[in-house]
N, C-alpha and C. Protein backbone atom coordinates (compact mmCIF):
# COMPACT_ATOMS: atom_id res chain seq x y z
N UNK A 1 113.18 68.34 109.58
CA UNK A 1 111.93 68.48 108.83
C UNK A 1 112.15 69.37 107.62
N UNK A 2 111.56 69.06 106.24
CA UNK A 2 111.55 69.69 105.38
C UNK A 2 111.33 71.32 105.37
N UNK A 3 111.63 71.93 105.03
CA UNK A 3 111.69 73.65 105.02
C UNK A 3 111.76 73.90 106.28
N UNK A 4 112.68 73.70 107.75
CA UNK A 4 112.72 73.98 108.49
C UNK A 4 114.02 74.22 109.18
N UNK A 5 114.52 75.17 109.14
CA UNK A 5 116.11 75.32 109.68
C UNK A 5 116.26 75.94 110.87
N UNK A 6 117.15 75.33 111.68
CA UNK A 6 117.43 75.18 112.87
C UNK A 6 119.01 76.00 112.73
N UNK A 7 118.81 77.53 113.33
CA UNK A 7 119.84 78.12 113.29
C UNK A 7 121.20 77.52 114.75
N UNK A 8 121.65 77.04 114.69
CA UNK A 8 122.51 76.36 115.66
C UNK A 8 124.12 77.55 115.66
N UNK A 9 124.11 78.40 115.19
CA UNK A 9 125.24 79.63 115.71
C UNK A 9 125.26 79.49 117.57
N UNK A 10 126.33 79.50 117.74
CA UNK A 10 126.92 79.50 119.31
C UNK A 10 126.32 80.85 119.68
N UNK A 11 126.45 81.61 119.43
CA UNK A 11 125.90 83.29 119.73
C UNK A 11 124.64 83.29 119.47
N UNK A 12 123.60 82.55 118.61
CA UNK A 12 121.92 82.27 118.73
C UNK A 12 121.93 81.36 119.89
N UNK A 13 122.73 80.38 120.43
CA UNK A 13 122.02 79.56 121.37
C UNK A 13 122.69 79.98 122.27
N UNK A 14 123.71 80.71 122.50
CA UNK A 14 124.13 81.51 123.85
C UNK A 14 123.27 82.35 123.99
N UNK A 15 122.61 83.83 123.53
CA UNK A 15 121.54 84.55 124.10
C UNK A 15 120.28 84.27 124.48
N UNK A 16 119.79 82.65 123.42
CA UNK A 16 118.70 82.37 123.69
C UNK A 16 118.59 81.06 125.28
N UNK A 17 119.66 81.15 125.44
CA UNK A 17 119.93 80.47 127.29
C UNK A 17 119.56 82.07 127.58
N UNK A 18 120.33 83.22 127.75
CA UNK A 18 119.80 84.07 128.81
C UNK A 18 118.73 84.51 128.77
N UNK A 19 117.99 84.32 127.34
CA UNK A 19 116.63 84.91 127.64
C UNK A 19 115.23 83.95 128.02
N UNK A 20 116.31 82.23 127.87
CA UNK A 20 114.99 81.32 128.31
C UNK A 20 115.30 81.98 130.38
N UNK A 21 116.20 82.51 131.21
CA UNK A 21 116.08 82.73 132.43
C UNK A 21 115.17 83.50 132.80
N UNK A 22 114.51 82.99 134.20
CA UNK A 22 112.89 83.55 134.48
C UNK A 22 113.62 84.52 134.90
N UNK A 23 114.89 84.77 135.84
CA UNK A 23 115.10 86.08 136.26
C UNK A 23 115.92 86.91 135.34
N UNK A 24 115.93 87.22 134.49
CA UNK A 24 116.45 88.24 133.97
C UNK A 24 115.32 89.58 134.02
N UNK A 25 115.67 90.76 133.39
CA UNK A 25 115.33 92.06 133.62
C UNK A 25 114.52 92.29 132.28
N UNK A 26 113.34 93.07 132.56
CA UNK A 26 112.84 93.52 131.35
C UNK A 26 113.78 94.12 130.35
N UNK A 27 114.34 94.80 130.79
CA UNK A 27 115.19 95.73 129.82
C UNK A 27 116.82 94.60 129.04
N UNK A 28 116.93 93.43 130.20
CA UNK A 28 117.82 92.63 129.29
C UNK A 28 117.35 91.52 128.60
N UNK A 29 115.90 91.27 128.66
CA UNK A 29 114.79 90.32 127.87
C UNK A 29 115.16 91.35 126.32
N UNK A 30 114.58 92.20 126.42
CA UNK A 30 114.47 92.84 125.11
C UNK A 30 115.77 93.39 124.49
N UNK A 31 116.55 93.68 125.08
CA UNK A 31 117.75 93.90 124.24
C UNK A 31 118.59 92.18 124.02
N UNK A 32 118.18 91.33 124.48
CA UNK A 32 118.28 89.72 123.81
C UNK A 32 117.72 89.52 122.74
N UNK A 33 116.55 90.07 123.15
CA UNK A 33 115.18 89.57 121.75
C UNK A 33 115.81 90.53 120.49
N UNK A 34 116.28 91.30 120.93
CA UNK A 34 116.72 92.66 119.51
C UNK A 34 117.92 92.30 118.92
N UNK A 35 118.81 91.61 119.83
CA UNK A 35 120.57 91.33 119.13
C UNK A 35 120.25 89.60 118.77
N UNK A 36 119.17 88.86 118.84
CA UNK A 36 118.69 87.34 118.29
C UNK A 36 118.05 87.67 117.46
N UNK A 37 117.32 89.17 117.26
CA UNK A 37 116.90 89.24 115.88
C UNK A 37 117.42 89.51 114.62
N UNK A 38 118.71 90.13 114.95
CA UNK A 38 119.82 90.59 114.13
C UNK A 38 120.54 89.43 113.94
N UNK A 39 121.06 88.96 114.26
CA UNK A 39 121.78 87.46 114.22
C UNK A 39 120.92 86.77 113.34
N UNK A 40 119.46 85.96 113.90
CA UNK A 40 118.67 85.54 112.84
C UNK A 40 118.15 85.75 110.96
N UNK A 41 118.96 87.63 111.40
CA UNK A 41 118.40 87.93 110.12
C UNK A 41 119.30 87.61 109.03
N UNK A 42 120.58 87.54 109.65
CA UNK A 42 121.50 87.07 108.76
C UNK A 42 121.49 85.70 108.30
N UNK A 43 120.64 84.69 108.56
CA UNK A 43 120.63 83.57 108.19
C UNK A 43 119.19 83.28 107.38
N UNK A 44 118.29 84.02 107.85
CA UNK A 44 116.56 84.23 106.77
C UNK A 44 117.15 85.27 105.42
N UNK A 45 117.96 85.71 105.40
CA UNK A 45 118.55 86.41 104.29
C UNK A 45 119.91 86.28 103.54
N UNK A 46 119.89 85.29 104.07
CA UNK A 46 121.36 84.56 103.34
C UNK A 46 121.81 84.31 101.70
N UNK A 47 120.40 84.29 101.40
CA UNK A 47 120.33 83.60 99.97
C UNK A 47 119.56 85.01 99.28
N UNK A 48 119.31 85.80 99.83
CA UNK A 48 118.93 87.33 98.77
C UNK A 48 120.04 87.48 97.45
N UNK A 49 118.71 87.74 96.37
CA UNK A 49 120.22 87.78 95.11
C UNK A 49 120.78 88.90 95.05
N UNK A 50 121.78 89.12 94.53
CA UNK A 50 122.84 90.49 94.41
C UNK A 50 122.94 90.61 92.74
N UNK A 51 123.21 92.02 92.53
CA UNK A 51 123.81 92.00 91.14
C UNK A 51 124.58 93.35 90.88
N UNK A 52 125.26 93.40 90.28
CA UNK A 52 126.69 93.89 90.13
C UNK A 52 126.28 95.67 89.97
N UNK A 53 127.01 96.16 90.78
CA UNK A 53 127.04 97.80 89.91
C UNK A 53 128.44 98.54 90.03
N UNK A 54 128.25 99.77 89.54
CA UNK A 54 129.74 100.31 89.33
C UNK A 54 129.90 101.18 90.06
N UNK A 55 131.04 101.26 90.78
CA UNK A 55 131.19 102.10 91.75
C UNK A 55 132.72 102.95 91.68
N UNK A 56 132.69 103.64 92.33
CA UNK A 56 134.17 104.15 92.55
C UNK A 56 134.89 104.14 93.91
N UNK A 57 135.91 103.25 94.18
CA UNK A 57 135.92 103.07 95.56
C UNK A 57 137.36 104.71 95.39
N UNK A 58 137.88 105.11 96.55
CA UNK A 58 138.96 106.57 96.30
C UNK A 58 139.90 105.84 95.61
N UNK A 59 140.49 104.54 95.27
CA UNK A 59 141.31 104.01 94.77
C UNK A 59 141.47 103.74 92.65
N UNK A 60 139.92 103.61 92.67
CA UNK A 60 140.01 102.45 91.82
C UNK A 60 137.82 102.60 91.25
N UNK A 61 137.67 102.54 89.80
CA UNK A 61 136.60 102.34 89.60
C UNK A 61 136.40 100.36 89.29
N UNK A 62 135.09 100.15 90.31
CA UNK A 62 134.88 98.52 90.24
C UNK A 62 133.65 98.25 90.18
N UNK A 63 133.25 96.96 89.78
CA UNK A 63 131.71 96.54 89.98
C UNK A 63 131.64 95.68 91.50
N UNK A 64 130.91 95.98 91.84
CA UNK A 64 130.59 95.49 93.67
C UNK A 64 129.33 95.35 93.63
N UNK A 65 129.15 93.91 94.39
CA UNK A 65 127.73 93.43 94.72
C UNK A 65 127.11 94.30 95.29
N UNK A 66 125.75 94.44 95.42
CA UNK A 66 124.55 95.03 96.21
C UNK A 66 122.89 94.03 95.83
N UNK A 67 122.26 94.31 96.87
CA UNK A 67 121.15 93.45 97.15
C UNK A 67 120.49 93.73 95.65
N UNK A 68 119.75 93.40 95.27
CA UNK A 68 119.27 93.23 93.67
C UNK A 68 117.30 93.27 94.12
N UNK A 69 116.78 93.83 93.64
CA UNK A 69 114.88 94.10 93.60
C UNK A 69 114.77 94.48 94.46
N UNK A 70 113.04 94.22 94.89
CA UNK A 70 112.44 95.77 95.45
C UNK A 70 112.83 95.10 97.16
N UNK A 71 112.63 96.53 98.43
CA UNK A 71 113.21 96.30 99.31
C UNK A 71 112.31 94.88 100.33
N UNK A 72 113.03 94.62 101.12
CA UNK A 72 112.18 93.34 101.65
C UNK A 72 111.08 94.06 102.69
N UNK A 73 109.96 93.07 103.23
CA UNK A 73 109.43 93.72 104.43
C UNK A 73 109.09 92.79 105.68
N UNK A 74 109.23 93.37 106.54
CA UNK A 74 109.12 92.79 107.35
C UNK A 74 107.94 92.79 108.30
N UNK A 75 107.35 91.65 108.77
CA UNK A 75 105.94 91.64 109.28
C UNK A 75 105.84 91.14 110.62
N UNK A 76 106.32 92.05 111.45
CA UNK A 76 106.02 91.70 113.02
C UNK A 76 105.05 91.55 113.64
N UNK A 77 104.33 90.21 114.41
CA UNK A 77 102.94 89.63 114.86
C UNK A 77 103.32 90.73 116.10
N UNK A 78 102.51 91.63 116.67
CA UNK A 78 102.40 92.16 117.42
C UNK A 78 101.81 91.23 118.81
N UNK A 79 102.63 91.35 120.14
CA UNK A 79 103.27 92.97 120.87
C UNK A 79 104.98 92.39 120.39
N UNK A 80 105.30 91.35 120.84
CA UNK A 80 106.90 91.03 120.96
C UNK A 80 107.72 90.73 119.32
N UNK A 81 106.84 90.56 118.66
CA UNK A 81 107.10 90.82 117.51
C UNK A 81 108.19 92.20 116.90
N UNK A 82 107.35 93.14 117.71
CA UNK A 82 108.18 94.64 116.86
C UNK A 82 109.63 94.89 117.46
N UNK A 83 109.73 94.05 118.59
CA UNK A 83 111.37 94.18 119.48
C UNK A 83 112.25 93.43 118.42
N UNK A 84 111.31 92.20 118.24
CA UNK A 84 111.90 90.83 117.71
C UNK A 84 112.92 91.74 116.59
N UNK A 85 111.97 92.39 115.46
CA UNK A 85 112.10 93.08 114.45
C UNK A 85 112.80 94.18 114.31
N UNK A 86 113.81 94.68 115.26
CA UNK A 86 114.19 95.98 115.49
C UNK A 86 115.06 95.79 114.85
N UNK A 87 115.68 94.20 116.10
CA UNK A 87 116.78 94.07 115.47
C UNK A 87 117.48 93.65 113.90
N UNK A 88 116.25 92.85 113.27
CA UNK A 88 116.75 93.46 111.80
C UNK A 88 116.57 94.03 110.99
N UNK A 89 115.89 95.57 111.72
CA UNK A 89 115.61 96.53 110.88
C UNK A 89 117.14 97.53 111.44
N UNK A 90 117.82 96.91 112.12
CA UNK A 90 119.07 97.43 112.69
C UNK A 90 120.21 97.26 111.16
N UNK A 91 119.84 96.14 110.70
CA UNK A 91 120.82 95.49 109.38
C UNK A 91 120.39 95.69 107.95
N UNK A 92 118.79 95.75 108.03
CA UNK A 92 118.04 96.28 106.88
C UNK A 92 117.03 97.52 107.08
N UNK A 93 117.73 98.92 107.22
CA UNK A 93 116.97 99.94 107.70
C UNK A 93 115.71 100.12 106.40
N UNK A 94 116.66 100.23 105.34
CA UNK A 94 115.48 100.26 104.47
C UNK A 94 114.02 99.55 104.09
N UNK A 95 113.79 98.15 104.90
CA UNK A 95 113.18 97.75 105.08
C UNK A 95 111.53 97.88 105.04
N UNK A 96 110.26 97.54 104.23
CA UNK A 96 109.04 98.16 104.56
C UNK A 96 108.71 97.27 106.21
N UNK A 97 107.77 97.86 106.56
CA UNK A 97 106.99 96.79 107.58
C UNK A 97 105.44 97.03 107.55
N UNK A 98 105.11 95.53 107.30
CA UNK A 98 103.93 95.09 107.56
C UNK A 98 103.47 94.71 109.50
N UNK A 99 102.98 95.67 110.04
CA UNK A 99 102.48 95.74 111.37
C UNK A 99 101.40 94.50 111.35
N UNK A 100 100.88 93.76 111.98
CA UNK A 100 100.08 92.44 112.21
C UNK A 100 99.23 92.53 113.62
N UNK A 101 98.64 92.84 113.97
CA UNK A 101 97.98 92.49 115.68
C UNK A 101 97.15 91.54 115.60
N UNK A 102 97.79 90.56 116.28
CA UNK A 102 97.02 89.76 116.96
C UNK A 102 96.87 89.01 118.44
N UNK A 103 95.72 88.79 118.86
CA UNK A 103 96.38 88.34 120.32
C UNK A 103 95.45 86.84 120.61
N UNK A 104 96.19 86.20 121.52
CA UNK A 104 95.76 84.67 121.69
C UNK A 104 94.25 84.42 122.42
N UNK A 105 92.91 84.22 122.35
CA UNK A 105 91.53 84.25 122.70
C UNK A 105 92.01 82.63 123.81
N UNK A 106 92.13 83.62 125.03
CA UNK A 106 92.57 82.65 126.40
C UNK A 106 91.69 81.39 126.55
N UNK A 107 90.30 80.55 126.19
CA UNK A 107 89.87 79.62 126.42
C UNK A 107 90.01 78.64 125.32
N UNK A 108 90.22 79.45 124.07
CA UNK A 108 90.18 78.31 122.47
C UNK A 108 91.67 78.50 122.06
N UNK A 109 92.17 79.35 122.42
CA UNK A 109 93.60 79.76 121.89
C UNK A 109 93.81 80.31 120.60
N UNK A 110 92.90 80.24 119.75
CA UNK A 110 92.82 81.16 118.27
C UNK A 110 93.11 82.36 118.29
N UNK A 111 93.36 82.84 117.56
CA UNK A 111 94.37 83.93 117.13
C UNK A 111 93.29 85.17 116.68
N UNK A 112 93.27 85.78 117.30
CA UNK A 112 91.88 87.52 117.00
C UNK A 112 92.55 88.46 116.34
N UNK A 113 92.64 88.50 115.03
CA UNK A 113 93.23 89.90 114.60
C UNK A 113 92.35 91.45 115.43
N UNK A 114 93.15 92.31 115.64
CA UNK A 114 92.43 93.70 115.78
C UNK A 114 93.54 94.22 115.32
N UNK A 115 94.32 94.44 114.15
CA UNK A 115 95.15 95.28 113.58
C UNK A 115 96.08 94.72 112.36
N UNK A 116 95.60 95.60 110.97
CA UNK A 116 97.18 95.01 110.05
C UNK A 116 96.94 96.16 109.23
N UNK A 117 98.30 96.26 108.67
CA UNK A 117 98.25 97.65 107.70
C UNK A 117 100.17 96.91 107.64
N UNK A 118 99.86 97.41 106.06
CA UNK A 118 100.88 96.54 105.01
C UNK A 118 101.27 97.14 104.02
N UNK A 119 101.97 97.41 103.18
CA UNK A 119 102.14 97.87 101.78
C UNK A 119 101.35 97.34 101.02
N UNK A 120 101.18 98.09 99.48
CA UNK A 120 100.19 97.55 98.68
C UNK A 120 100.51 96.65 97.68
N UNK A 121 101.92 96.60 97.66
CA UNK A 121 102.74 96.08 96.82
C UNK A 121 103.32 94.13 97.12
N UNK A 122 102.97 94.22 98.51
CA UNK A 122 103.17 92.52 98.98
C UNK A 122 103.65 91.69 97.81
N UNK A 123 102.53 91.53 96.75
CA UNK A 123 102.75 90.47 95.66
C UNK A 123 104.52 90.67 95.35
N UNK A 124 105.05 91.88 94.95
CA UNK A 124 106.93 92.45 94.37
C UNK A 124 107.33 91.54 95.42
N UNK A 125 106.79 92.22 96.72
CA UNK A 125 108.20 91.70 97.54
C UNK A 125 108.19 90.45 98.49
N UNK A 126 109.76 90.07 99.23
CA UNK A 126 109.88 89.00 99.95
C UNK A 126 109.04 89.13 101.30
N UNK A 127 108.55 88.92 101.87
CA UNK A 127 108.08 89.18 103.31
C UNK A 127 108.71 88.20 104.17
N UNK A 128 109.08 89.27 104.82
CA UNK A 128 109.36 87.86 106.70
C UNK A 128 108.58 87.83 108.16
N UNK A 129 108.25 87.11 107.95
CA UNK A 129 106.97 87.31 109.12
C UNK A 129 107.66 86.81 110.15
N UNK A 130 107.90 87.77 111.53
CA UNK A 130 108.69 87.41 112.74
C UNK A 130 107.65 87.40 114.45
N UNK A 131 107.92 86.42 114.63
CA UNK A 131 106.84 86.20 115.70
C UNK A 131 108.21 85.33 117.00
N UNK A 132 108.40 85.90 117.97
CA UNK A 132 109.18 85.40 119.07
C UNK A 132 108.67 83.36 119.24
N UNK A 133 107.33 82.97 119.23
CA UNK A 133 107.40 81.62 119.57
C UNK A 133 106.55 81.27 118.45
N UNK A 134 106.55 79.73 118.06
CA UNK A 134 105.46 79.39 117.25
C UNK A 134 105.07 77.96 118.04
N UNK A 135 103.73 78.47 118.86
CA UNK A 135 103.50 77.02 120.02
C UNK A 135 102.36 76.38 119.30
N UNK A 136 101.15 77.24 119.40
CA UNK A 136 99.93 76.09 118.39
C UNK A 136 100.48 76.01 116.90
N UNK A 137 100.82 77.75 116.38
CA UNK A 137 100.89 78.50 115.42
C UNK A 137 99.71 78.53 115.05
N UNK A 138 98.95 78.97 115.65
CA UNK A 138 97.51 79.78 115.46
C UNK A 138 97.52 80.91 114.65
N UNK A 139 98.79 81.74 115.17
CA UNK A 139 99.12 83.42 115.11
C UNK A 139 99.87 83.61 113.68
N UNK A 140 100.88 82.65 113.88
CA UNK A 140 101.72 82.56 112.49
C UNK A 140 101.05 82.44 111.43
N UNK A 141 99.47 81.08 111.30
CA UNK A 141 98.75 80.72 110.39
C UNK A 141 98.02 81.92 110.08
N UNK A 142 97.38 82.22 110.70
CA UNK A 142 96.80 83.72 110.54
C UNK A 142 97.24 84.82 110.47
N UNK A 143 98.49 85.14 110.55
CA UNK A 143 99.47 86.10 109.86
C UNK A 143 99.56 85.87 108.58
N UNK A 144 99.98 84.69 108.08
CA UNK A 144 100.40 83.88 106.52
C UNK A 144 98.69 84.10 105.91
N UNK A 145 98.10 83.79 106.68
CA UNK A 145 96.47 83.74 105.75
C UNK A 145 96.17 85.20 105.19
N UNK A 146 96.38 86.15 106.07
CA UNK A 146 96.50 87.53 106.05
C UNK A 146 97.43 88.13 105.08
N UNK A 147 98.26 87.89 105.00
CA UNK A 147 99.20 88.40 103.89
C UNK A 147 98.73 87.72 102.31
N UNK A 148 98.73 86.21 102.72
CA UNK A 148 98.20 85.88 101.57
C UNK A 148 97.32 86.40 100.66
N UNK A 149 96.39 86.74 101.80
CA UNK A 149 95.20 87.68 100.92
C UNK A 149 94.94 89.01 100.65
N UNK A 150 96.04 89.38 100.96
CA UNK A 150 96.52 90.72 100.35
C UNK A 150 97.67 90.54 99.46
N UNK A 151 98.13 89.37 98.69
CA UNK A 151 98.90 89.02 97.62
C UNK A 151 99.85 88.63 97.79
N UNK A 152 100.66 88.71 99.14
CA UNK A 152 102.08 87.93 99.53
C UNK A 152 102.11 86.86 98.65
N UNK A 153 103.09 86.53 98.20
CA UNK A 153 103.55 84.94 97.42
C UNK A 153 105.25 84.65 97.89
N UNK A 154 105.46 85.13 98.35
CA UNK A 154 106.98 84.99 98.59
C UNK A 154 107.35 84.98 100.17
N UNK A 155 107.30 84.27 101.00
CA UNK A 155 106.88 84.32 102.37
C UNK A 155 107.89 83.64 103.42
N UNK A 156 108.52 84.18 104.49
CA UNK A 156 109.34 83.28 105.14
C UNK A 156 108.78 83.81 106.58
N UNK A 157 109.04 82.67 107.85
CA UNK A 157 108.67 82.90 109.25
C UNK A 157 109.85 82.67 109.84
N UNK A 158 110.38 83.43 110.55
CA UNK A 158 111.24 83.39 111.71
C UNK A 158 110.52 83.46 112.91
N UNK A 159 111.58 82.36 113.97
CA UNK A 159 110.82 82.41 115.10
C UNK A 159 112.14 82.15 116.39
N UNK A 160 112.18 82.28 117.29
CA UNK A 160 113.11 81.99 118.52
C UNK A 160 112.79 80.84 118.56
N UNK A 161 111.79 80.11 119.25
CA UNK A 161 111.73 78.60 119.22
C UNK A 161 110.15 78.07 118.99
N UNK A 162 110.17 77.00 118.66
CA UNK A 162 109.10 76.79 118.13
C UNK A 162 108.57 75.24 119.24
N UNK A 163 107.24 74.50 119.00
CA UNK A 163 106.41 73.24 119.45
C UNK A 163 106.83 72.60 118.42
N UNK A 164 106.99 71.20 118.58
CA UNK A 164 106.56 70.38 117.27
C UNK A 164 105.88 70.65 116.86
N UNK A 165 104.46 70.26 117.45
CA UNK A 165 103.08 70.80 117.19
C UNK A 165 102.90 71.76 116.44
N UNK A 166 103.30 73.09 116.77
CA UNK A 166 103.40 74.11 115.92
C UNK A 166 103.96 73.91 114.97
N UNK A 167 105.49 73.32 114.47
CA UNK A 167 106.09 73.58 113.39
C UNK A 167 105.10 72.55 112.52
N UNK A 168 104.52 71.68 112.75
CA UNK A 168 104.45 70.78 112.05
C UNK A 168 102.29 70.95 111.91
N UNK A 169 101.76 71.93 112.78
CA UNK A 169 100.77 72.63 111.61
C UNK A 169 101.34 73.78 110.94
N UNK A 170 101.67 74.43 111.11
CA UNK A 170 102.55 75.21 110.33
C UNK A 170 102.95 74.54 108.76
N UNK A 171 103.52 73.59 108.45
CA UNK A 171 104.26 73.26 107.27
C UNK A 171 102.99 72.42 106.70
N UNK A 172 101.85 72.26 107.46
CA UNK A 172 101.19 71.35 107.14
C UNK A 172 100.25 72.19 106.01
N UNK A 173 99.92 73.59 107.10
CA UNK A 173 99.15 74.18 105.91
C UNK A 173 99.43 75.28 105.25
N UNK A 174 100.81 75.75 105.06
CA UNK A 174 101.68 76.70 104.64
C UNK A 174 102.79 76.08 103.79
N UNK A 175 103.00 74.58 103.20
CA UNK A 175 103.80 74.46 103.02
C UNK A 175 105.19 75.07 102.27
N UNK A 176 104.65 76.16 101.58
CA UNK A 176 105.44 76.87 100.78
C UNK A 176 106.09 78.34 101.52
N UNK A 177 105.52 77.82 103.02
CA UNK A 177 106.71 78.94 103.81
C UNK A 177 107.81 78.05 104.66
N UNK A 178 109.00 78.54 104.24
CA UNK A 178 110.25 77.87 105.07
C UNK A 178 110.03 78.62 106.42
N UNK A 179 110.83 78.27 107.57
CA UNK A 179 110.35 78.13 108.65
C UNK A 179 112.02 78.40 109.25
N UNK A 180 112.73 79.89 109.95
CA UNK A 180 113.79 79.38 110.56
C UNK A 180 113.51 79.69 112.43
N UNK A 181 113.96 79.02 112.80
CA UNK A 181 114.60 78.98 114.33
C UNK A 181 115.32 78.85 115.03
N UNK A 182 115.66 79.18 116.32
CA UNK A 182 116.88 79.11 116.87
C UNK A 182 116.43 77.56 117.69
N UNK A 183 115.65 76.71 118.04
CA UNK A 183 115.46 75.84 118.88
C UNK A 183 113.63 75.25 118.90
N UNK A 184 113.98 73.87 118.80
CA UNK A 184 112.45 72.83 118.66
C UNK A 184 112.56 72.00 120.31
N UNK A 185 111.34 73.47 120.73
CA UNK A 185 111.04 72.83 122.50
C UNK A 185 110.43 71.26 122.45
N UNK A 186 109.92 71.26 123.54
CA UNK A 186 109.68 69.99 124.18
C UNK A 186 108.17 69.62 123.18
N UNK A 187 107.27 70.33 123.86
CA UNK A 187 105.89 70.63 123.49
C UNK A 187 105.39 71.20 123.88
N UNK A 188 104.19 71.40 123.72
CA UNK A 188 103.17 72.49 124.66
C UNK A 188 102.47 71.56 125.96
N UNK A 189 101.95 72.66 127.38
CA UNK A 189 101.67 72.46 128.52
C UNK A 189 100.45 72.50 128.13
N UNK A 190 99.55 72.50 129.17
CA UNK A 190 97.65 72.60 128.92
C UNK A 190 97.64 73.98 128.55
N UNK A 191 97.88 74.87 128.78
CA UNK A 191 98.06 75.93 128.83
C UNK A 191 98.27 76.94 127.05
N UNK A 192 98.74 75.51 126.19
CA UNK A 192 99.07 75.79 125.02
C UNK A 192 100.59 76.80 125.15
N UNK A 193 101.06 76.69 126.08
CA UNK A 193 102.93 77.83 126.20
C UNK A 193 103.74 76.53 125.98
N UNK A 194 104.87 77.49 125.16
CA UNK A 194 106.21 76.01 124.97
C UNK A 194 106.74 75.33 126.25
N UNK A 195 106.70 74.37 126.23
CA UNK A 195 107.88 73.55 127.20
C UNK A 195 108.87 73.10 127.16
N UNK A 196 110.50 73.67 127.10
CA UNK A 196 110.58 74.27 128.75
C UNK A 196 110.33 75.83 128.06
N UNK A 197 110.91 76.58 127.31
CA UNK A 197 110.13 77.40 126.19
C UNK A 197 110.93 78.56 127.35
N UNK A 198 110.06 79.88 127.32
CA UNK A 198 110.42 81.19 127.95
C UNK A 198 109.67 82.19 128.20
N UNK A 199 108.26 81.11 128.29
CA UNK A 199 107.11 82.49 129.26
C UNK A 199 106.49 83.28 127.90
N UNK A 200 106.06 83.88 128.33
CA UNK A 200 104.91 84.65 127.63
C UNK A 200 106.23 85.71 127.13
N UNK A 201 106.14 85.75 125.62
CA UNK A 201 107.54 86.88 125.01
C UNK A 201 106.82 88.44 125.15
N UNK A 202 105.73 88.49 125.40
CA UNK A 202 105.08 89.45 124.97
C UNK A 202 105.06 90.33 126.43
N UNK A 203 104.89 89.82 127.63
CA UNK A 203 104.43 90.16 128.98
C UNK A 203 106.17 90.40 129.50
N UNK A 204 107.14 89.90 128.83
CA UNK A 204 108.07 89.15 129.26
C UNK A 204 109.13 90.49 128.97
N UNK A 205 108.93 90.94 127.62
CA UNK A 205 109.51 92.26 126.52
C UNK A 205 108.87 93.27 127.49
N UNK A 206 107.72 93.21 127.52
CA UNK A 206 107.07 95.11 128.13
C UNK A 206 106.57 94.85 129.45
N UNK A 207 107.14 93.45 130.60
CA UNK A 207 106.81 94.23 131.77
C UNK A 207 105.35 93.87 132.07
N UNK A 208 104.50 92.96 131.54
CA UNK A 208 103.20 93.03 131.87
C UNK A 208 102.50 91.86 132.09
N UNK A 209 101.45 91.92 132.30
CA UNK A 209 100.93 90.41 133.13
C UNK A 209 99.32 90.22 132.84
């Protein structure tokens, strides 16, 4: 599908087998979700421009690449979001973050903000909005609507795995956000959760029910 990349690295689809297992451990759920977020980030940031400066390495004065404009930020859909995000604030410390809360309204499945606080500057910079699943993309759409209207124009979503369904409202009414993932599940259950997918990321990261 158009703007949609499917990260296929042996080391993204090796961790994301141990973390689709129902028995694994809270504490090795989230240190999965943190070293798939680092991995991922290297491929949502692949194409950042660079431009030349001068340096002195102990040898030798040279010009050497470095990242080029203002720093990126990153926008974790809260709760499993901010694990998601650790890990590539592990590779990009400098990083701003845009915090997001939202949580899923259990009979309609729509997406309830009760929390965002962002930089003021959105319009400068790239944003990456990181959310562990995208199943209706209720959460994602309303993350993107949210930024939007605080000036975002430059916008990318990372996700662990995504619905058809989801990816494909997603691009439907976002088209100008690319879309990466590690894996395109089955579909969604009645329930609106991915199938075969990996449980609730959120209950799943902190232990809760």
């Amino acid at each position: 599908m158009d703007g949609v990349t499917i990260v296929s690295h042996p080391l993204v689809q090796h961790k994301l087998t141990l973390l689709r297992k129902k028995d694994i451990s809270t504490k090795s759920f989230r240190e999965l979700l943190k070293e798939i977020g680092m991995l991922l980030c290297y491929e949502v940031t692949r194409d950042l421009p660079l431009a030349d400066i001068e340096i002195e390495t102990p040898l030798a004065h040279m010009k050497s690449p470095q990242i080029a404009g203002k720093k990126l930020v990153f926008a974790p859909v809260l709760r499993a979001g901010v694990t998601f995000a650790d890990g590539m604030l592990d590779l990009v410390p400098t990083a701003r973050i845009a915090h997001i809360g939202l949580y899923r309204e259990p009979e309609t499945f729509t997406a309830v903000e009760y929390f965002f606080k962002a930089p003021s500057d959105l319009h400068e910079r790239l944003v990456i909005v990181i959310s562990p699943v995208l199943a209706t993309a209720n959460s994602a759409v309303a993350a993107v609507d949210r930024l939007k209207e605080r000036g975002a124009n430059d916008i990318r979503l990372v996700c662990l795995i995504g619905a058809p369904e989801g990816v494909e409202r997603m691009r439907g009414i976002h088209p100008d956000v690319p879309i990466w993932l590690a894996a395109i599940d089955q579909g969604l259950d009645g329930n609106a959760y991915i199938v075969p997918g990996l449980g609730d990321a959120g209950d799943r990261t902190y232990g809760t029910k």
